[in-house]
N, C-alpha and C. Protein backbone atom coordinates (compact mmCIF):
# COMPACT_ATOMS: atom_id res chain seq x y z
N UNK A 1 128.25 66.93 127.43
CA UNK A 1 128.58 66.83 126.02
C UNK A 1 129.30 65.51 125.78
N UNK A 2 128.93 64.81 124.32
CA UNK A 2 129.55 63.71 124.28
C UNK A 2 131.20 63.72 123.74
N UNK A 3 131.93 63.11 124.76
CA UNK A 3 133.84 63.11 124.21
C UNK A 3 133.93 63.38 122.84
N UNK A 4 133.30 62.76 121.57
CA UNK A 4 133.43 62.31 120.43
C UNK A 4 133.06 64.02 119.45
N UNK A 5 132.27 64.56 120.36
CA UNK A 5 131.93 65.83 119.63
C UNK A 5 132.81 66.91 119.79
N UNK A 6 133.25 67.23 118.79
CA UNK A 6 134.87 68.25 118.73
C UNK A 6 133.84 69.73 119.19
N UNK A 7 134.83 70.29 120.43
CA UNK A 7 134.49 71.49 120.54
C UNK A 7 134.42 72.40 119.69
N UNK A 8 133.84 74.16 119.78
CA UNK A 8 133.95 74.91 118.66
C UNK A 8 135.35 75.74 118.85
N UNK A 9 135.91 76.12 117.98
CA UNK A 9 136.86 77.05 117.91
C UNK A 9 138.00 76.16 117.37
N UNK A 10 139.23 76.39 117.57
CA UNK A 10 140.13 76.27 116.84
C UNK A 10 140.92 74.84 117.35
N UNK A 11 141.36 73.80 116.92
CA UNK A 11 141.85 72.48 117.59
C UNK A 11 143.09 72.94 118.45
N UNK A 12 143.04 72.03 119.85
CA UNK A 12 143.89 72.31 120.72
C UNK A 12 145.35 72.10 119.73
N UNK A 13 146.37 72.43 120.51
CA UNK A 13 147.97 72.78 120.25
C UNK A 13 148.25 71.26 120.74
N UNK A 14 148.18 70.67 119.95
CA UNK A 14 149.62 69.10 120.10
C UNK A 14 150.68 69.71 120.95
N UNK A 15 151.25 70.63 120.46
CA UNK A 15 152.84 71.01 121.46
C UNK A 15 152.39 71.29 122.94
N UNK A 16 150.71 71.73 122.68
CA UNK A 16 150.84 71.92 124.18
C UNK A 16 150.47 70.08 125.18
N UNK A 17 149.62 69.53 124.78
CA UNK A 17 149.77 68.25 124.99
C UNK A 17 151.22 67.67 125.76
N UNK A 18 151.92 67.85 124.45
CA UNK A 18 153.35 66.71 124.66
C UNK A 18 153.80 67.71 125.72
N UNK A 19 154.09 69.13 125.94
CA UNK A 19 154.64 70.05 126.95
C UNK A 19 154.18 69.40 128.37
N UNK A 20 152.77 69.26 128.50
CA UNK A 20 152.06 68.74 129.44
C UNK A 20 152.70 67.27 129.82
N UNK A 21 152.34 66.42 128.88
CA UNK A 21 152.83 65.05 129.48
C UNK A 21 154.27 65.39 129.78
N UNK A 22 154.88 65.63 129.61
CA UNK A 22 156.49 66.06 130.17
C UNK A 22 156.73 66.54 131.18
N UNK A 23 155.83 67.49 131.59
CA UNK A 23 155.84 68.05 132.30
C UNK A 23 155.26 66.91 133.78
N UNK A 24 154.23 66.05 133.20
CA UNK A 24 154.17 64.74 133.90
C UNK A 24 154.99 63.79 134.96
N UNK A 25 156.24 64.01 134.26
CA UNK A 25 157.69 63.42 134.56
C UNK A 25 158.27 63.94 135.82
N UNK A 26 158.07 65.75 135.65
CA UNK A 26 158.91 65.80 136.24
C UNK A 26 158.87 65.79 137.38
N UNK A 27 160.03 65.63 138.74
CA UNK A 27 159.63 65.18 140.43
C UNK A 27 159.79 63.85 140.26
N UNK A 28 160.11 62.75 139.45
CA UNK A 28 160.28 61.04 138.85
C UNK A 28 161.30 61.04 140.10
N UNK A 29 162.39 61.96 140.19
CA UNK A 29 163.72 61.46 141.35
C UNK A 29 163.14 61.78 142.89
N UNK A 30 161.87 61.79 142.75
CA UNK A 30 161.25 62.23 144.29
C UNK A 30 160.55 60.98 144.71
N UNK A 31 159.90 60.27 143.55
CA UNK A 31 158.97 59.11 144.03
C UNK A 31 159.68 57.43 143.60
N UNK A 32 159.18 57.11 144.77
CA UNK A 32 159.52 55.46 144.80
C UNK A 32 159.56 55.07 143.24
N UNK A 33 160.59 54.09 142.68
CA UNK A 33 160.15 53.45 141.47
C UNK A 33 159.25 52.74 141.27
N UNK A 34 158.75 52.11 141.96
CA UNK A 34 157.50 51.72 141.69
C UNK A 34 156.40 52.88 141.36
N UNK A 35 156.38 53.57 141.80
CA UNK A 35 155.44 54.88 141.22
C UNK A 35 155.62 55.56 139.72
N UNK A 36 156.63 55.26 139.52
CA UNK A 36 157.32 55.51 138.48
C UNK A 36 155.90 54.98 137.15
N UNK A 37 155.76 53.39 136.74
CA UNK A 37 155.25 53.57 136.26
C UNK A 37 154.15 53.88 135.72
N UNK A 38 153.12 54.22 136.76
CA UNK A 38 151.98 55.21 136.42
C UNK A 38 152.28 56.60 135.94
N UNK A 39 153.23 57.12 136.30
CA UNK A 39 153.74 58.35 135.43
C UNK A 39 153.88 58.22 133.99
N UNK A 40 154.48 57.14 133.81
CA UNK A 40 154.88 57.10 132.45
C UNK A 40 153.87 56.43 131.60
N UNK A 41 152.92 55.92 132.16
CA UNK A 41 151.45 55.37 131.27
C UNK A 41 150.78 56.31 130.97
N UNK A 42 150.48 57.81 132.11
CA UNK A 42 149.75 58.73 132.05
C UNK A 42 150.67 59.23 130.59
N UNK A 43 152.23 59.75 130.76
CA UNK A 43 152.54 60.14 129.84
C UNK A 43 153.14 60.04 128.38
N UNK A 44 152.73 58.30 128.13
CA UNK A 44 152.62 57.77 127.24
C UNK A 44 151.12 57.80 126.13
N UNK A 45 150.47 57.80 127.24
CA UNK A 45 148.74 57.95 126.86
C UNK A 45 148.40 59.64 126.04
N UNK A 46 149.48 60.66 127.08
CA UNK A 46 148.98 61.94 126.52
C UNK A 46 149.77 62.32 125.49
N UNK A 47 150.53 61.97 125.23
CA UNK A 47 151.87 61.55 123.87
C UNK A 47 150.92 60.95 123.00
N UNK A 48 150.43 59.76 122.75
CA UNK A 48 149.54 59.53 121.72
C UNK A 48 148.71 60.12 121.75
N UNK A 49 147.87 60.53 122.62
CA UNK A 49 146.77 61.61 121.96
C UNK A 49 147.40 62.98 121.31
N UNK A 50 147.95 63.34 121.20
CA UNK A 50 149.11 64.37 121.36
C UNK A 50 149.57 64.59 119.65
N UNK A 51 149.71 63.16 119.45
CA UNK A 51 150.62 63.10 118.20
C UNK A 51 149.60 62.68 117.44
N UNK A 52 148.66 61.85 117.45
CA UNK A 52 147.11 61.32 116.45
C UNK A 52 146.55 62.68 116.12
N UNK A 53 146.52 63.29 117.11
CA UNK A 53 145.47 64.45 116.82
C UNK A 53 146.22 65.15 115.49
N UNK A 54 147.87 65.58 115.28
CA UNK A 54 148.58 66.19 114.39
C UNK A 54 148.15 65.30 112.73
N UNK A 55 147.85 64.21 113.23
CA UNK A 55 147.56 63.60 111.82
C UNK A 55 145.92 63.40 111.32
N UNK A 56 145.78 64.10 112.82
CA UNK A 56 144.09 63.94 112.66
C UNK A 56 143.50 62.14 112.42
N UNK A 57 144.30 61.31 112.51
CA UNK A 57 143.97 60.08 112.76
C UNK A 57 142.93 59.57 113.99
């Protein structure tokens, strides 16, 4: 199926999104800082999708 074509049923939960990328984070005091920032791109990335979708933008 193509990305662009909205599934059927009801639009995913934004809260659950941002819950998720947060949830991303956590274990940050376990890995090297340098690892660090791929964590926070992943959960910067799912934060904007996260929050566009609420405006439907």
């Amino acid at each position: 199926m193509h990305p662009d074509v909205p599934l059927p049923g009801p639009p995913p939960d934004p809260v659950d999104g941002i819950d998720r990328a947060l949830a991303g984070l956590d274990g940050l005091d376990q890995l090297e800082v340098v690892d660090h920032v791929a964590r926070f791109d992943i959960a910067h990335a799912a934060l904007t999708d996260a929050l566009t979708s609420i405006d439907k933008v």
